[in-house]
Protein backbone atom coordinates (compact mmCIF):
# COMPACT_ATOMS: atom_id res chain seq x y z
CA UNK A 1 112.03 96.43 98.53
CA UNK A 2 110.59 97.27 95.30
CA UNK A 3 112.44 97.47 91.98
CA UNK A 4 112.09 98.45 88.18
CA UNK A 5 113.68 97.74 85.01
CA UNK A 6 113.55 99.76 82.03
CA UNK A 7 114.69 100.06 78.38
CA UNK A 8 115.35 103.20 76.33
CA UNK A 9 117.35 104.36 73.84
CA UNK A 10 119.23 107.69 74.05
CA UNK A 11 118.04 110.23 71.52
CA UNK A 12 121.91 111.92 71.10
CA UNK A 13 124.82 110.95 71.42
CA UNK A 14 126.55 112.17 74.88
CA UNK A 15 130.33 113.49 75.38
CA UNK A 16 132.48 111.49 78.15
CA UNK A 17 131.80 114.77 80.08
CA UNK A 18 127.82 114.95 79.71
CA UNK A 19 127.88 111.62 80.74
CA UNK A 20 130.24 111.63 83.89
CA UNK A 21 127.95 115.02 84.82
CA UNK A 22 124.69 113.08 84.34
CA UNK A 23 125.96 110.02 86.72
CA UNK A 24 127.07 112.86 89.08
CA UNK A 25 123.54 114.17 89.07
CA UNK A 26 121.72 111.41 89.40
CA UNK A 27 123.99 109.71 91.49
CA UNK A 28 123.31 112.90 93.91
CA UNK A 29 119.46 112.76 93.93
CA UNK A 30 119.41 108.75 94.17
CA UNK A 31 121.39 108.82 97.34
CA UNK A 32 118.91 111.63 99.21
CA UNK A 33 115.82 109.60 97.77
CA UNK A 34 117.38 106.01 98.97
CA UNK A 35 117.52 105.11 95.43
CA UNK A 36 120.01 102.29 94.31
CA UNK A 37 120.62 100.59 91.31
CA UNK A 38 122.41 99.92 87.95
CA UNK A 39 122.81 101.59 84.54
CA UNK A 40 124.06 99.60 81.46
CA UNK A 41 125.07 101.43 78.08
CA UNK A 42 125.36 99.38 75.03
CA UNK A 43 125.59 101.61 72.48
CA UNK A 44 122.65 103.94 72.16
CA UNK A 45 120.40 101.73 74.47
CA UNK A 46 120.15 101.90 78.12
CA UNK A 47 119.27 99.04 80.68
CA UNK A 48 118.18 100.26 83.77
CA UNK A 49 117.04 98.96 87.27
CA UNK A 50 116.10 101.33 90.29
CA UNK A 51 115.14 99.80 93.38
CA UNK A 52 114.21 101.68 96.71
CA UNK A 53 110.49 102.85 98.46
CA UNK A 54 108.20 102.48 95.67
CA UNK A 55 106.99 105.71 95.71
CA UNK A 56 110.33 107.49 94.57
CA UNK A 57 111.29 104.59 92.28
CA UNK A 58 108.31 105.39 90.60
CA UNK A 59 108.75 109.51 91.11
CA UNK A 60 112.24 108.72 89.33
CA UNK A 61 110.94 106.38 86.49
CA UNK A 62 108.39 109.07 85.74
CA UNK A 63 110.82 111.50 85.17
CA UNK A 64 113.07 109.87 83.04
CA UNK A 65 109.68 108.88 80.54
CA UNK A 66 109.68 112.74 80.37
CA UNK A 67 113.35 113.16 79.95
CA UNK A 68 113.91 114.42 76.01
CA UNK A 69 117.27 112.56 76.40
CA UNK A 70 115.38 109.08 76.18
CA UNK A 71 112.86 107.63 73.65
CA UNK A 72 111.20 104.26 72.80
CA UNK A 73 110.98 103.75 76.83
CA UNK A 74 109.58 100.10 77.69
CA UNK A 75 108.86 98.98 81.16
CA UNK A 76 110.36 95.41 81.64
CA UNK A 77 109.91 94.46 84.73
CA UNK A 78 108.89 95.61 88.49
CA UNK A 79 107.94 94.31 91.31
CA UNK A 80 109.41 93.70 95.13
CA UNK A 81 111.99 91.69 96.45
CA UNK A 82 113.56 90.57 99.82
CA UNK A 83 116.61 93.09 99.48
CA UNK A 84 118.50 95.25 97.35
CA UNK A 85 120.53 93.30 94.22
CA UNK A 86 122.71 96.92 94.29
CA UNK A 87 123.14 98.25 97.98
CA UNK A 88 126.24 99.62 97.97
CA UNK A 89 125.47 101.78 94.49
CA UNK A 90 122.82 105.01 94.50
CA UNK A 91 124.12 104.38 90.61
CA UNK A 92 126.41 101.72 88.55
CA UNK A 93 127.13 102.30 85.58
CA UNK A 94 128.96 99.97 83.10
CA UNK A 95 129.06 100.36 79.33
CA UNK A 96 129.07 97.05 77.79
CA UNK A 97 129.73 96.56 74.01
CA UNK A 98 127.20 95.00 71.73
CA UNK A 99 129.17 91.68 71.52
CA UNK A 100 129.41 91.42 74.75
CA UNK A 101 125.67 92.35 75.69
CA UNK A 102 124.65 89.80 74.03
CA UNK A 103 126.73 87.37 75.69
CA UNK A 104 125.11 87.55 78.67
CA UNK A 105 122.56 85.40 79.29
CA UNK A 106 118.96 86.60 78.81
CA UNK A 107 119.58 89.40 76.45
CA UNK A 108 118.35 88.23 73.51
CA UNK A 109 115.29 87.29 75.16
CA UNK A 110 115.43 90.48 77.87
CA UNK A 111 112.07 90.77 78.77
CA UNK A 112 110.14 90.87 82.18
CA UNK A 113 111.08 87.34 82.58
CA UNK A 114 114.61 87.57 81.95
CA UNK A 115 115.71 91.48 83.10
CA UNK A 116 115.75 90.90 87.13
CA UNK A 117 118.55 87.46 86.39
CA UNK A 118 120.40 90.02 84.36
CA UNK A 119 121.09 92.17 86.84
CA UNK A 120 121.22 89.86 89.26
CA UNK A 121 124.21 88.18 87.66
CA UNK A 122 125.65 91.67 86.80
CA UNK A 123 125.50 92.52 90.30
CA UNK A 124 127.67 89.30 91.40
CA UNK A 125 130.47 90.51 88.86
């Protein structure tokens, strides 16, 4: 199974409603391209991992480096594994407040070493 993690930071601010429509959306295309993973929010920065055939994981990441709604897009981590960390999610999404982001263990450090733990741990939560 092959995975990616991503940072970026949103370049607006989104309404409760643009935001429940984009996890509708994606949500939607995820589940026909076998896409799973998780979406963290802290703020105006975004923590990402997509995992699925490497092919449309990659397809998807593309997209979103040419999505205007992101900026400052840095690839953490990728790579395959035995099985999927999110299996039973074409998209989580949890928005996590800056205290508590840091909290968890690895984020001050979140790099390529650190990113796949994170959501590991998130997805055992």
């Amino acid at each position: 199974m092959y995975f990616l993690i991503y940072s970026s930071y949103k370049t607006s601010d989104f309404t409760a409603d643009e935001l429940k429509a984009l996890l509708v959306q994606s949500r939607q295309k995820n589940s026909i391209s076998d896409i799973t993973g998780m979406l963290l929010l802290c703020g105006w920065q975004f923590v990402q991992m997509l995992e699925g055939e490497e092919k449309n994981v990659k397809l998807l990441y593309h997209h979103i480096c040419n999505d205007d709604r992101h900026k400052s897009i840095v690839l953490l981590k990728e790579g395959f594994m035995e099985s999927r960390v999110f299996s039973d999610w074409s998209m989580g999404f949890n928005t996590v407040s800056s205290e508590s982001f840091k909290e968890i263990e690895g984020y001050q450090r979140l790099n390529a070493a650190t990113a796949l733990q994170l959501f590991k741990k998130l997805s055992e939560s």
